[in-house]
N, C-alpha and C. Protein backbone atom coordinates (compact mmCIF):
# COMPACT_ATOMS: atom_id res chain seq x y z
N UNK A 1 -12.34 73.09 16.19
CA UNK A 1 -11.30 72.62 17.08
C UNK A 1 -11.71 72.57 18.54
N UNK A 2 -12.88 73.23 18.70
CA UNK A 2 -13.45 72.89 19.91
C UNK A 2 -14.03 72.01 20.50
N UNK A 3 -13.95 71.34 21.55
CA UNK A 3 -14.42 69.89 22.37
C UNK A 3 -15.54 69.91 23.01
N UNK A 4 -17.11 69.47 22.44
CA UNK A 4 -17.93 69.97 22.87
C UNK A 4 -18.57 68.81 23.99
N UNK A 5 -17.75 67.72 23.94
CA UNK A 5 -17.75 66.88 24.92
C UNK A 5 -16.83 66.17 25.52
N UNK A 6 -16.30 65.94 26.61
CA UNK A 6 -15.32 65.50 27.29
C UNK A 6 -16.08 64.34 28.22
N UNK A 7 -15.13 63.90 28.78
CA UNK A 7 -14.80 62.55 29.77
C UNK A 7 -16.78 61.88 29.48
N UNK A 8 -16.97 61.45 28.92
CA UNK A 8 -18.48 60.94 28.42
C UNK A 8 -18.79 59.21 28.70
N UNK A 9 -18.78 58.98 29.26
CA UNK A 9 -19.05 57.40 29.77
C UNK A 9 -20.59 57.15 30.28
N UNK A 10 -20.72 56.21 29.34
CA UNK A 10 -22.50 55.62 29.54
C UNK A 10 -22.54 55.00 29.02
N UNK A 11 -23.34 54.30 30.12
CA UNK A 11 -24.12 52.53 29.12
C UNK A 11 -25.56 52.74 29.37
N UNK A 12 -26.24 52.35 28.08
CA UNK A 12 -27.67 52.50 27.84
C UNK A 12 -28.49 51.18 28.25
N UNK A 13 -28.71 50.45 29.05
CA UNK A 13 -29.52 48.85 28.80
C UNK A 13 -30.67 49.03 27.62
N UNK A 14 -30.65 47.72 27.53
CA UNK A 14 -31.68 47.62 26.76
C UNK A 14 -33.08 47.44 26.78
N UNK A 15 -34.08 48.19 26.41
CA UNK A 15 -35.51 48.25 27.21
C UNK A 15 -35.57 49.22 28.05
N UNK A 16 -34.56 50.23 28.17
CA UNK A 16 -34.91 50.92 29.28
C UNK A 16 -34.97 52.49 28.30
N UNK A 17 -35.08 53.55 29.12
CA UNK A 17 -35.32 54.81 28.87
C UNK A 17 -34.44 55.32 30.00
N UNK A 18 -33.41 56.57 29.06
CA UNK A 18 -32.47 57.44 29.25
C UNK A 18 -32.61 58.81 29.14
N UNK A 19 -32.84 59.60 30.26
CA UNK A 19 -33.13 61.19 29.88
C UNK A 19 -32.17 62.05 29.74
N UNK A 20 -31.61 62.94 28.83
CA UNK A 20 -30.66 63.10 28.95
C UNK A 20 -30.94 65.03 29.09
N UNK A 21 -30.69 65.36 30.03
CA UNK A 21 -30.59 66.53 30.75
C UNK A 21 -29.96 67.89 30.66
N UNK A 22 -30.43 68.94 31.06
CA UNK A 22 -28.97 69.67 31.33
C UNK A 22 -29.28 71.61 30.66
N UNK A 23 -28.78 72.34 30.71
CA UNK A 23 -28.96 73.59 30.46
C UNK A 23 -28.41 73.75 28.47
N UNK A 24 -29.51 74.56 28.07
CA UNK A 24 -28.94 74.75 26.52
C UNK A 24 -28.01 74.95 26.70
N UNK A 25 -27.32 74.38 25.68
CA UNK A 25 -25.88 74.42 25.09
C UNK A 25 -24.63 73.55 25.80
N UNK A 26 -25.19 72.76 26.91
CA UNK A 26 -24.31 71.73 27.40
C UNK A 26 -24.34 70.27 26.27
N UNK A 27 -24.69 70.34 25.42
CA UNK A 27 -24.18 68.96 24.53
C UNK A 27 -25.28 68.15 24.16
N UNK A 28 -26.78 68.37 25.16
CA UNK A 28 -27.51 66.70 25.09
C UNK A 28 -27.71 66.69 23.41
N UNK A 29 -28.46 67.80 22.51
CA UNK A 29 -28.26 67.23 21.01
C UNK A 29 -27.36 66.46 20.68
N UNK A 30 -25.72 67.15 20.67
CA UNK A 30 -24.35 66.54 20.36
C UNK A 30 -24.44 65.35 20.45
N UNK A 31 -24.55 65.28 21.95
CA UNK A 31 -24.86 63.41 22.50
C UNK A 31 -25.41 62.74 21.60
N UNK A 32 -26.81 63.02 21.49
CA UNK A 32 -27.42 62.35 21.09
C UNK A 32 -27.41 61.93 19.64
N UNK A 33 -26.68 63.22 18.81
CA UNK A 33 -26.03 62.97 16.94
C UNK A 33 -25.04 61.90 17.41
N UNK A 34 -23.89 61.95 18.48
CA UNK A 34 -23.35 60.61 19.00
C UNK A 34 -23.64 59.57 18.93
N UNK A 35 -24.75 59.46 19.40
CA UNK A 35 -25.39 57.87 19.74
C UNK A 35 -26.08 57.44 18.50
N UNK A 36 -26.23 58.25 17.83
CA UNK A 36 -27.15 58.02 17.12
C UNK A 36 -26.05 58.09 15.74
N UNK A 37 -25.04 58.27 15.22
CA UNK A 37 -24.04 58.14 14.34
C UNK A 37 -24.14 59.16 13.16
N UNK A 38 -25.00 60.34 13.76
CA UNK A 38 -24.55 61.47 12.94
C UNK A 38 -23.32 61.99 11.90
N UNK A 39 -22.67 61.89 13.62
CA UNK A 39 -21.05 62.04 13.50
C UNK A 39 -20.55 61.36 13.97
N UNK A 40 -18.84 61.28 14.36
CA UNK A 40 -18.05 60.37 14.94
C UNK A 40 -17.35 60.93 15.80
N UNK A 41 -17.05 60.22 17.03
CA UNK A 41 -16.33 60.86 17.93
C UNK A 41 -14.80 60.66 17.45
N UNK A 42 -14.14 62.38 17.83
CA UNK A 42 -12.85 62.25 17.42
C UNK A 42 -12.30 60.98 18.57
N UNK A 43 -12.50 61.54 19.75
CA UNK A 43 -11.86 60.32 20.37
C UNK A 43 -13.10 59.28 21.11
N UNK A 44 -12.55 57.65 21.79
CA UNK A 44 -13.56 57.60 21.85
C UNK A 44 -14.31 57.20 20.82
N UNK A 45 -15.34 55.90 21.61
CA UNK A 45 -16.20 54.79 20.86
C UNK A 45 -17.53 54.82 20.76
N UNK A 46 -18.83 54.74 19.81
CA UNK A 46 -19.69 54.40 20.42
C UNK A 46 -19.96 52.86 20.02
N UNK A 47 -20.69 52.12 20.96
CA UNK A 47 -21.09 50.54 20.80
C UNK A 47 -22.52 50.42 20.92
N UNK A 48 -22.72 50.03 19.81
CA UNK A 48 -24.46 49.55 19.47
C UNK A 48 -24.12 47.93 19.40
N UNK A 49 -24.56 47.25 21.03
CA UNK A 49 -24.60 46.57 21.92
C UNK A 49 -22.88 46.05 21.91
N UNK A 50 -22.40 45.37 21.02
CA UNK A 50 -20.83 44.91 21.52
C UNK A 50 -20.17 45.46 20.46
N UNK A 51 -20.75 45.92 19.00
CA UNK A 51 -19.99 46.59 18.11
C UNK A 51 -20.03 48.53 17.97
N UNK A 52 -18.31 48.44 17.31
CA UNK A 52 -18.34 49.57 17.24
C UNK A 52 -19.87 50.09 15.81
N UNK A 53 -19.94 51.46 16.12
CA UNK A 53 -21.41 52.07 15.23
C UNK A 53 -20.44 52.02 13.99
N UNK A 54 -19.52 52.73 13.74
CA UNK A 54 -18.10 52.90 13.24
C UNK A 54 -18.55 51.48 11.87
N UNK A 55 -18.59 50.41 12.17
CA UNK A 55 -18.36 49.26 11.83
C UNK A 55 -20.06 48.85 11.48
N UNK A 56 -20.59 49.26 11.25
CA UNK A 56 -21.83 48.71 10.60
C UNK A 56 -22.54 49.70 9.35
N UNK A 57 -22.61 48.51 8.50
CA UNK A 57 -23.25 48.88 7.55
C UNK A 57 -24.54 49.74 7.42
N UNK A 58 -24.72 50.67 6.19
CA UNK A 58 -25.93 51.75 6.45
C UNK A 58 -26.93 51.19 6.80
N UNK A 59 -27.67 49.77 6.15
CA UNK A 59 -28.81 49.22 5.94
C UNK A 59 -28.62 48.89 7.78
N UNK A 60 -28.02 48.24 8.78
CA UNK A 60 -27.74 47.78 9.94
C UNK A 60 -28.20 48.83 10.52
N UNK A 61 -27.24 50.23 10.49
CA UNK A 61 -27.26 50.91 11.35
C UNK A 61 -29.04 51.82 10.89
N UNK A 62 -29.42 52.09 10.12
CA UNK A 62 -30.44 52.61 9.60
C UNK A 62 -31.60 51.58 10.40
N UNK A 63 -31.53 49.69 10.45
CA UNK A 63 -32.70 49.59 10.86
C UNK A 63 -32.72 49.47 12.25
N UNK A 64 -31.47 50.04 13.04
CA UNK A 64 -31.09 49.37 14.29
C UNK A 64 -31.53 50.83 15.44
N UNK A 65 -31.57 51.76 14.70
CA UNK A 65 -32.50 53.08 15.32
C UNK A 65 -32.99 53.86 14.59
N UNK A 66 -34.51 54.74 15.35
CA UNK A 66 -35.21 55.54 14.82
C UNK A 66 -34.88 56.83 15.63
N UNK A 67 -34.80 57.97 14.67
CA UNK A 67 -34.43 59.43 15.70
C UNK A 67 -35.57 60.37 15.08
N UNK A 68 -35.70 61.40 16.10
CA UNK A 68 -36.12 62.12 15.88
C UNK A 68 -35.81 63.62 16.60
N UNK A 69 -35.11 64.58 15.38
CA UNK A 69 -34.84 65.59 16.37
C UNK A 69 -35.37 67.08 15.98
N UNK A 70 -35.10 67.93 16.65
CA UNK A 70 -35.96 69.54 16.65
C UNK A 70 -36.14 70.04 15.39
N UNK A 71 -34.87 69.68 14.32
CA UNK A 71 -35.08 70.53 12.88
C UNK A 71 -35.71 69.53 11.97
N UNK A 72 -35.59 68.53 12.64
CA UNK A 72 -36.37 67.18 11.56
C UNK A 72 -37.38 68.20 10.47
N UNK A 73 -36.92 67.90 9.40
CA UNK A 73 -38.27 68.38 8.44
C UNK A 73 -39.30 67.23 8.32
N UNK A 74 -40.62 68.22 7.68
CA UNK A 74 -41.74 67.38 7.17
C UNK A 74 -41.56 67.23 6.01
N UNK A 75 -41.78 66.32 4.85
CA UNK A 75 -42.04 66.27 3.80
C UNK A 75 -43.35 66.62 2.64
N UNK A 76 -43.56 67.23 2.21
CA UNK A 76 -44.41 68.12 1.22
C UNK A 76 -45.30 66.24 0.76
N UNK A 77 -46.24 66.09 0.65
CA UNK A 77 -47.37 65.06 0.62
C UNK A 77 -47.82 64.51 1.70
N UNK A 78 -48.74 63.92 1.54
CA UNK A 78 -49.55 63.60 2.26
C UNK A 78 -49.26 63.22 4.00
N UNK A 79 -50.35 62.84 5.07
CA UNK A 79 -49.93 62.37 6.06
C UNK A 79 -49.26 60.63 6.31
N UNK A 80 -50.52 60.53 5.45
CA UNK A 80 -50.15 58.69 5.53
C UNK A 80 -48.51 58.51 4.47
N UNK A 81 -47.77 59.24 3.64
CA UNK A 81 -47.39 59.22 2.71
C UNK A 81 -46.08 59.68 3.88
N UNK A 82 -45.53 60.05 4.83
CA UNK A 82 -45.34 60.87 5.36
C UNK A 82 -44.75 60.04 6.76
N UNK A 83 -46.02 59.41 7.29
CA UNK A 83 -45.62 58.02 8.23
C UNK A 83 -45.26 57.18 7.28
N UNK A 84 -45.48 56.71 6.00
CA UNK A 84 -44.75 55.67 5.49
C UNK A 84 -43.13 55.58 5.92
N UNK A 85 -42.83 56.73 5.46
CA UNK A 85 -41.43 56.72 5.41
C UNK A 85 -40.71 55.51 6.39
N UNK A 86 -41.01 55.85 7.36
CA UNK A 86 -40.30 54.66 8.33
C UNK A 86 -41.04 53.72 8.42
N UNK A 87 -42.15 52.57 7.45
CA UNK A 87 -42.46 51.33 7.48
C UNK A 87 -43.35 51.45 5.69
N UNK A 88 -42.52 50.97 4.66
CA UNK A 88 -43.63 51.32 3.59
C UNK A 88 -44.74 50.68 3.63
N UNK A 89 -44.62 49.30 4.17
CA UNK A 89 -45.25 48.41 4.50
C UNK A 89 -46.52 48.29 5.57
N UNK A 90 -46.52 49.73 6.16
CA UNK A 90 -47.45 50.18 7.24
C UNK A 90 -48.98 49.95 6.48
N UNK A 91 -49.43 49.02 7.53
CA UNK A 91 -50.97 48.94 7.17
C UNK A 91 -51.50 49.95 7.91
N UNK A 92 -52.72 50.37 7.97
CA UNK A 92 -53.95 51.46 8.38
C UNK A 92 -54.07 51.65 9.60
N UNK A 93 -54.05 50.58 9.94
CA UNK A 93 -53.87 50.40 11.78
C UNK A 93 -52.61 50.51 12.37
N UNK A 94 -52.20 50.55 11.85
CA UNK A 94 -49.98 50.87 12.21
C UNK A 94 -50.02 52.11 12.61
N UNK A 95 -51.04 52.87 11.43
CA UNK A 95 -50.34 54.15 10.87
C UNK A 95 -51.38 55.03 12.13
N UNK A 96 -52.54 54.45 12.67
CA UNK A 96 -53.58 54.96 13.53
C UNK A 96 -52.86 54.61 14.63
N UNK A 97 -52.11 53.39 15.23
CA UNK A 97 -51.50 53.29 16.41
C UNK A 97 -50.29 54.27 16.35
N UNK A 98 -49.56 54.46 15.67
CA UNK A 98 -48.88 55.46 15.90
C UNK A 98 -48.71 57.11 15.89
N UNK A 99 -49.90 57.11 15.00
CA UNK A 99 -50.69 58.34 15.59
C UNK A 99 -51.18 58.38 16.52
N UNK A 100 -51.80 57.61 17.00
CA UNK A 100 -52.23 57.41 18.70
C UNK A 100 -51.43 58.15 19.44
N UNK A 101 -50.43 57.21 19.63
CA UNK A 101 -49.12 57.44 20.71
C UNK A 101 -48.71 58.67 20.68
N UNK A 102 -48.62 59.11 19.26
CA UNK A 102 -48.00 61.26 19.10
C UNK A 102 -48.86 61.83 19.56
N UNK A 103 -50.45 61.14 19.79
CA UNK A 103 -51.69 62.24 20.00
C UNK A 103 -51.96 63.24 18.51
N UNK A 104 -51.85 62.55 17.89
CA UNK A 104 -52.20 62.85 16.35
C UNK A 104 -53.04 62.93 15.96
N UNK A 105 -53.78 61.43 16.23
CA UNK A 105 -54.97 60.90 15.58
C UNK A 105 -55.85 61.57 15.72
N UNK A 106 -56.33 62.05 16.29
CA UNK A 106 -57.85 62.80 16.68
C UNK A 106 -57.46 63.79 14.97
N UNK A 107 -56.72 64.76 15.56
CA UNK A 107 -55.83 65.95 13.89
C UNK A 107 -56.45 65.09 13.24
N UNK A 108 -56.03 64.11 12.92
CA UNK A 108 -56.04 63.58 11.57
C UNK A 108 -57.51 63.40 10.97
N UNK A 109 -57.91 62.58 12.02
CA UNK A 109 -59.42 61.99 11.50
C UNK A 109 -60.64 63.52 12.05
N UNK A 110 -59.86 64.77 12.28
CA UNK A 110 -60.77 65.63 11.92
C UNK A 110 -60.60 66.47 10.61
N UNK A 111 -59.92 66.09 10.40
CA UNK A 111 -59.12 66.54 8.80
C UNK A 111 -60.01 66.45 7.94
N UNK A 112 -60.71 67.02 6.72
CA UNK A 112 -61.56 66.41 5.60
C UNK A 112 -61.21 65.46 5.00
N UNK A 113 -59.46 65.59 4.36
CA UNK A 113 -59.11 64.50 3.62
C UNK A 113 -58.42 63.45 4.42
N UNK A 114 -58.26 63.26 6.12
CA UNK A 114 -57.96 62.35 6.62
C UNK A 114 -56.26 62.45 6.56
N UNK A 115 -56.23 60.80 6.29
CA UNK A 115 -54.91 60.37 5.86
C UNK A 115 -53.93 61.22 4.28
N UNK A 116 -54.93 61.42 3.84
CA UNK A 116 -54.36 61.85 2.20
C UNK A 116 -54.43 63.36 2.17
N UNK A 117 -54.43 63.95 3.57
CA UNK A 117 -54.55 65.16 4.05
C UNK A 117 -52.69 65.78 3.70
N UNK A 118 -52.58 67.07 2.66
CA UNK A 118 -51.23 67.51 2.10
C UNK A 118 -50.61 68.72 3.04
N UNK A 119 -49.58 68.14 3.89
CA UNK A 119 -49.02 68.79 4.88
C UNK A 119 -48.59 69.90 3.99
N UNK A 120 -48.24 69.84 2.97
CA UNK A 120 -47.16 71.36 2.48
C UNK A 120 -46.03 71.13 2.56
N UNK A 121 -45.32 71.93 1.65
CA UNK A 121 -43.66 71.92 1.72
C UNK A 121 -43.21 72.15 3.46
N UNK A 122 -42.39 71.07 3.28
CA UNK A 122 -41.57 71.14 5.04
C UNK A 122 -42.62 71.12 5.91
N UNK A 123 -43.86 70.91 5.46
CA UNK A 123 -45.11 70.63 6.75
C UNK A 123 -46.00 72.20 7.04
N UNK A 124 -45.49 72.67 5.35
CA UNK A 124 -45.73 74.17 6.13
C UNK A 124 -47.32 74.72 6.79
N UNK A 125 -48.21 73.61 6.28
CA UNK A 125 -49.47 73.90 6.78
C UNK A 125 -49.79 73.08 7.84
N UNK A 126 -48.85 72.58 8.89
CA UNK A 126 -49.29 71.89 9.84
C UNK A 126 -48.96 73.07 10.96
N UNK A 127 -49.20 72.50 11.88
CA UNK A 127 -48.86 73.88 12.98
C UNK A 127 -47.49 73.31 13.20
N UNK A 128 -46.76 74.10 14.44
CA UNK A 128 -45.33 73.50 15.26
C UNK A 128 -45.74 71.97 15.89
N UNK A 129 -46.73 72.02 16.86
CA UNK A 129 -46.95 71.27 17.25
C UNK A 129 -47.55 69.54 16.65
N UNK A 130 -48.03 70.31 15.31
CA UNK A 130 -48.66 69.02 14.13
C UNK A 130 -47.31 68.42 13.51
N UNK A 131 -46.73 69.09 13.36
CA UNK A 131 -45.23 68.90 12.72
C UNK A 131 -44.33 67.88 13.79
N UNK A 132 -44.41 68.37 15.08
CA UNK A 132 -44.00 67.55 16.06
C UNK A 132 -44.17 65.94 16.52
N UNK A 133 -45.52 66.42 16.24
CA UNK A 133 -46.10 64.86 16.90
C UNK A 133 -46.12 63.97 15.55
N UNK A 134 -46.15 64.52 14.70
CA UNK A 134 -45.85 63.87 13.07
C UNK A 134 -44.49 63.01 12.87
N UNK A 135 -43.77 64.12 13.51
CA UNK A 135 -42.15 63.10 13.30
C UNK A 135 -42.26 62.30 14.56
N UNK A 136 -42.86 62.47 15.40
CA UNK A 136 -42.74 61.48 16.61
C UNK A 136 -43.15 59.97 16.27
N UNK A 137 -44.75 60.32 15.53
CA UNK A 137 -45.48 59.25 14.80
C UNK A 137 -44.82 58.18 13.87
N UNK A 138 -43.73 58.87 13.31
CA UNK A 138 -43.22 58.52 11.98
C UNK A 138 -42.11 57.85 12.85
N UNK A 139 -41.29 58.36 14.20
CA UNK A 139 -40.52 57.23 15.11
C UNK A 139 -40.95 56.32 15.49
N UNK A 140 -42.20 56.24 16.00
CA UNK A 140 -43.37 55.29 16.41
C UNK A 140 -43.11 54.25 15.71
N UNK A 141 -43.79 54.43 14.35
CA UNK A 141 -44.15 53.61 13.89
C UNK A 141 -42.87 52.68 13.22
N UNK A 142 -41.83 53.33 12.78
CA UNK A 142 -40.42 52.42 12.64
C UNK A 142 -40.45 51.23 13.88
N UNK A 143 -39.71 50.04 13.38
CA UNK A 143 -39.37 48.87 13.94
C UNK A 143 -38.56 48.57 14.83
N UNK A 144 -37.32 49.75 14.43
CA UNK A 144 -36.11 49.98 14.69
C UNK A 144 -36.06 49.65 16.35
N UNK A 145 -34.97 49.04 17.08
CA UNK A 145 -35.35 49.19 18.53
C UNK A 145 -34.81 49.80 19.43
N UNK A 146 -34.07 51.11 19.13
CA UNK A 146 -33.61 51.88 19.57
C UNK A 146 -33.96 53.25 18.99
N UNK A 147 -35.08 53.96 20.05
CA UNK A 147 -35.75 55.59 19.43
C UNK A 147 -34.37 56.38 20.05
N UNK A 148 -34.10 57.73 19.58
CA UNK A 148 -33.44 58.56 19.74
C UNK A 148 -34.41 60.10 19.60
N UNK A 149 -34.49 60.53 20.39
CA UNK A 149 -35.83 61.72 20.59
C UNK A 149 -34.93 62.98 21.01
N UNK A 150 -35.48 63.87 19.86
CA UNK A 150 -35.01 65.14 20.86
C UNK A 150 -35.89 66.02 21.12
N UNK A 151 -36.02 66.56 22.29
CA UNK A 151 -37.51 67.15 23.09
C UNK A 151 -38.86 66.88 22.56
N UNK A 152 -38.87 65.74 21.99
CA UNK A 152 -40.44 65.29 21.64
C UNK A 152 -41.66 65.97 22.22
N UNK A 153 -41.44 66.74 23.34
CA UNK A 153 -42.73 67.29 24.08
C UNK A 153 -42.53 68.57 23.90
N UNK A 154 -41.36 68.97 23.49
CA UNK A 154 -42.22 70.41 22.85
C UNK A 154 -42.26 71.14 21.77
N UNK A 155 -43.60 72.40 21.97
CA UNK A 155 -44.41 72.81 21.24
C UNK A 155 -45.78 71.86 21.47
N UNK A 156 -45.62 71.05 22.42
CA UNK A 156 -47.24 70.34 22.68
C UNK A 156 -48.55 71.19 23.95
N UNK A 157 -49.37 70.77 23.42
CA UNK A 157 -50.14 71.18 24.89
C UNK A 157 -49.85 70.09 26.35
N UNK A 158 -50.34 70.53 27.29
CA UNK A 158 -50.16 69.59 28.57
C UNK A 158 -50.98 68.34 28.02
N UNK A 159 -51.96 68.34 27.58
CA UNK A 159 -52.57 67.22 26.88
C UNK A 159 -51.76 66.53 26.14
N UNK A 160 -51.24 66.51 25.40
CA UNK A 160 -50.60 65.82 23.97
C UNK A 160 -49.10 65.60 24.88
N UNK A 161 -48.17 66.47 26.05
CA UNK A 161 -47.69 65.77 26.39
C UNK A 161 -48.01 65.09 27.28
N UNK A 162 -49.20 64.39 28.14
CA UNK A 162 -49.32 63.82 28.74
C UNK A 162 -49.35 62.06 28.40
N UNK A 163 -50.09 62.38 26.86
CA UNK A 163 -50.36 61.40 26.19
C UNK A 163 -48.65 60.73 25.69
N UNK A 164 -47.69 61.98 25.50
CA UNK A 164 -46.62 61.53 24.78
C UNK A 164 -45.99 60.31 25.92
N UNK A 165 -45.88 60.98 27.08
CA UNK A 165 -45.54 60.25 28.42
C UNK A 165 -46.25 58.52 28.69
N UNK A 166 -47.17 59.08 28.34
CA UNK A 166 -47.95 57.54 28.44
C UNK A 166 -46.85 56.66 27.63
N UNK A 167 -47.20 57.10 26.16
CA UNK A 167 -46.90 55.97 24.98
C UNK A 167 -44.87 55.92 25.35
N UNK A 168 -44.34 56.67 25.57
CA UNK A 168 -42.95 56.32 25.81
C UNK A 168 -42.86 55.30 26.94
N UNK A 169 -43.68 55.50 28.24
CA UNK A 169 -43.24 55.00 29.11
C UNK A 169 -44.06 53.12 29.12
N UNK A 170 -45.11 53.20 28.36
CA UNK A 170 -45.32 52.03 27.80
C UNK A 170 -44.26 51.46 26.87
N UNK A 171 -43.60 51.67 26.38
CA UNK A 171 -42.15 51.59 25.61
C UNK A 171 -41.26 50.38 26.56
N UNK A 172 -41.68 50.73 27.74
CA UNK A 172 -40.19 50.12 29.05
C UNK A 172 -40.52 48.72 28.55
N UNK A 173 -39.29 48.28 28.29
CA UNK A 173 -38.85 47.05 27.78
C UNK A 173 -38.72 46.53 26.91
N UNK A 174 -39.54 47.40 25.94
CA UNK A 174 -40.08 46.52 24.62
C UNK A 174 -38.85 47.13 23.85
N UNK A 175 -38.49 48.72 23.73
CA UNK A 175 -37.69 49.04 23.15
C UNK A 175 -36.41 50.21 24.12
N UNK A 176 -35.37 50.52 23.61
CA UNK A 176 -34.39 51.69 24.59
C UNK A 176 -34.94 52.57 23.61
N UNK A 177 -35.24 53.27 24.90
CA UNK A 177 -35.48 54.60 24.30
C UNK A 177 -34.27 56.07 25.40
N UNK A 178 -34.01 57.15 23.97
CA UNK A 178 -32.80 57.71 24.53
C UNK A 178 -33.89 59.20 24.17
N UNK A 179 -33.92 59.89 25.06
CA UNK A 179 -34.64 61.34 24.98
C UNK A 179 -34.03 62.54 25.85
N UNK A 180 -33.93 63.04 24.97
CA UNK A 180 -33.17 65.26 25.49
C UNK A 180 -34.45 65.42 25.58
N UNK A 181 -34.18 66.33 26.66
CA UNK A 181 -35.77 66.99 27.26
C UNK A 181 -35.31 68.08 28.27
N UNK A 182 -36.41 69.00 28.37
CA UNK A 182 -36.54 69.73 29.60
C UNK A 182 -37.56 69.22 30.40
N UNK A 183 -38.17 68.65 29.77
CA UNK A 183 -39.12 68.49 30.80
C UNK A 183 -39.56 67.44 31.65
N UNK A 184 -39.97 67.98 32.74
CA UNK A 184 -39.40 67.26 34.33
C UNK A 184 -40.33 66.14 34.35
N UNK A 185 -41.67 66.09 33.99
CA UNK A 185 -41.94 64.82 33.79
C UNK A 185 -41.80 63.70 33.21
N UNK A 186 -41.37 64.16 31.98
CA UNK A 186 -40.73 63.32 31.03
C UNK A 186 -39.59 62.41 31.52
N UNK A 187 -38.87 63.05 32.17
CA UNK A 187 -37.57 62.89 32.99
C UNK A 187 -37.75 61.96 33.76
N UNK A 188 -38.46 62.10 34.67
CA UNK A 188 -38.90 61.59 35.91
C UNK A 188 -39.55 60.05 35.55
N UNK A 189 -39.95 59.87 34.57
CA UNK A 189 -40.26 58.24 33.64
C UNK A 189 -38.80 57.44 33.47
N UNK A 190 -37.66 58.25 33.38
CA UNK A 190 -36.77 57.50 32.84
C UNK A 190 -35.72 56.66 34.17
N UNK A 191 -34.92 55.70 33.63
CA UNK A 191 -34.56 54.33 34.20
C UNK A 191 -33.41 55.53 34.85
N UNK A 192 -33.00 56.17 34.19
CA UNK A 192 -31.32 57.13 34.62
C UNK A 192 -31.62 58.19 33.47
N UNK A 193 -31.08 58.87 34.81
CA UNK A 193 -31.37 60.55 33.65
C UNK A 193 -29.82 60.85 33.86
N UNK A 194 -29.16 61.35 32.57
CA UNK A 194 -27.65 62.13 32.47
C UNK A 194 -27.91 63.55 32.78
N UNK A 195 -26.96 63.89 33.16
CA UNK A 195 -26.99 66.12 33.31
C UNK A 195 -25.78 65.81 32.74
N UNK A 196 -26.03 66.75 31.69
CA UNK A 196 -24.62 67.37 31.06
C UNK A 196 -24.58 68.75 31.47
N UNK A 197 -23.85 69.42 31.93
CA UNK A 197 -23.02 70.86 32.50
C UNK A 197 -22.35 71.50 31.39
């Protein structure tokens, strides 16, 4: 019965990048299960561009954004088996560009078995940080043109987020991208950053 968000007004453009801000436990997850049609707002609309979310079909709303957030699990097989998920259709080079962008790739191709390398139940033999840039990869590489990220940069080194920064902010235009973050550089890339209180 509690209101974990009030008076909430925002428009996202399209092509741009949105940081969405603020001290734990002020909402940006919430938000972002919002935008992203987790749940539904009791009161209050969301519009994925002139329609309500409310009003589109799973297959629509499924190819119309990619998310990725903190409890995201890994799935028990392989890596390449793993990025499929969001393109089955991913050729070799898809699956290397979007490892790229997580700062993956290097992991991978030092791996013995590479691509066909077996994360473990829930990813359990990857580290925090392998696990991370894995679901990032697996946003990557979806079509979808609206990412939904939650703290993508951490559990990374300054390296891997530096790299993450690159590949998002190469993003500007091509796709909206919506990201919860603490962190100030990350932030500092985006078109409008929200603070939620």
């Amino acid at each position: 019965g509690t209101q974990l968000l009030t008076d909430i007004e925002l428009h996202v453009p399209a092509g741009s990048l949105t940081a969405l801000v603020g001290p734990s436990g002020a909402g940006k997850t919430s938000l972002l299960g919002l935008l992203a049609r987790l749940f539904d707002p009791s009161d209050g609309r969301v519009l994925l561009g002139q329609v309500d979310a409310r009003d589109l079909d799973k297959e629509t709303l499924a190819e119309t954004r990619s998310m990725m957030f903190q409890a995201q699990g890994v799935v028990g097989g392989s890596v390449s088996w793993n990025l499929r998920m969001a393109d089955p259709r991913a050729e070799l080079q898809d699956l290397r560009e979007a490892a790229a962008g997580a700062s993956l790739l290097g992991d991978i191709e030092s791996w013995p078995t590479g691509w066909e390398t077996d994360v473990g139940p829930n990813g359990a033999l990857l580290s925090g940080g392998q696990r991370q840039r894995l679901n990032l990869a697996r946003c990557l590489l979806s079509k979808a043109p609206i990412l939904m990220l939650d703290e993508p940069t951490a559990s990374l080194d300054a390296i891997s987020q530096a790299h993450v920064h690159q590949t998002l902010g190469a993003l500007h235009g091509l796709r909206t991208v919506i990201v919860v973050t603490h962190d100030p550089a990350l932030a500092r890339l985006a078109d409008q950053i929200v603070v939620l209180s």
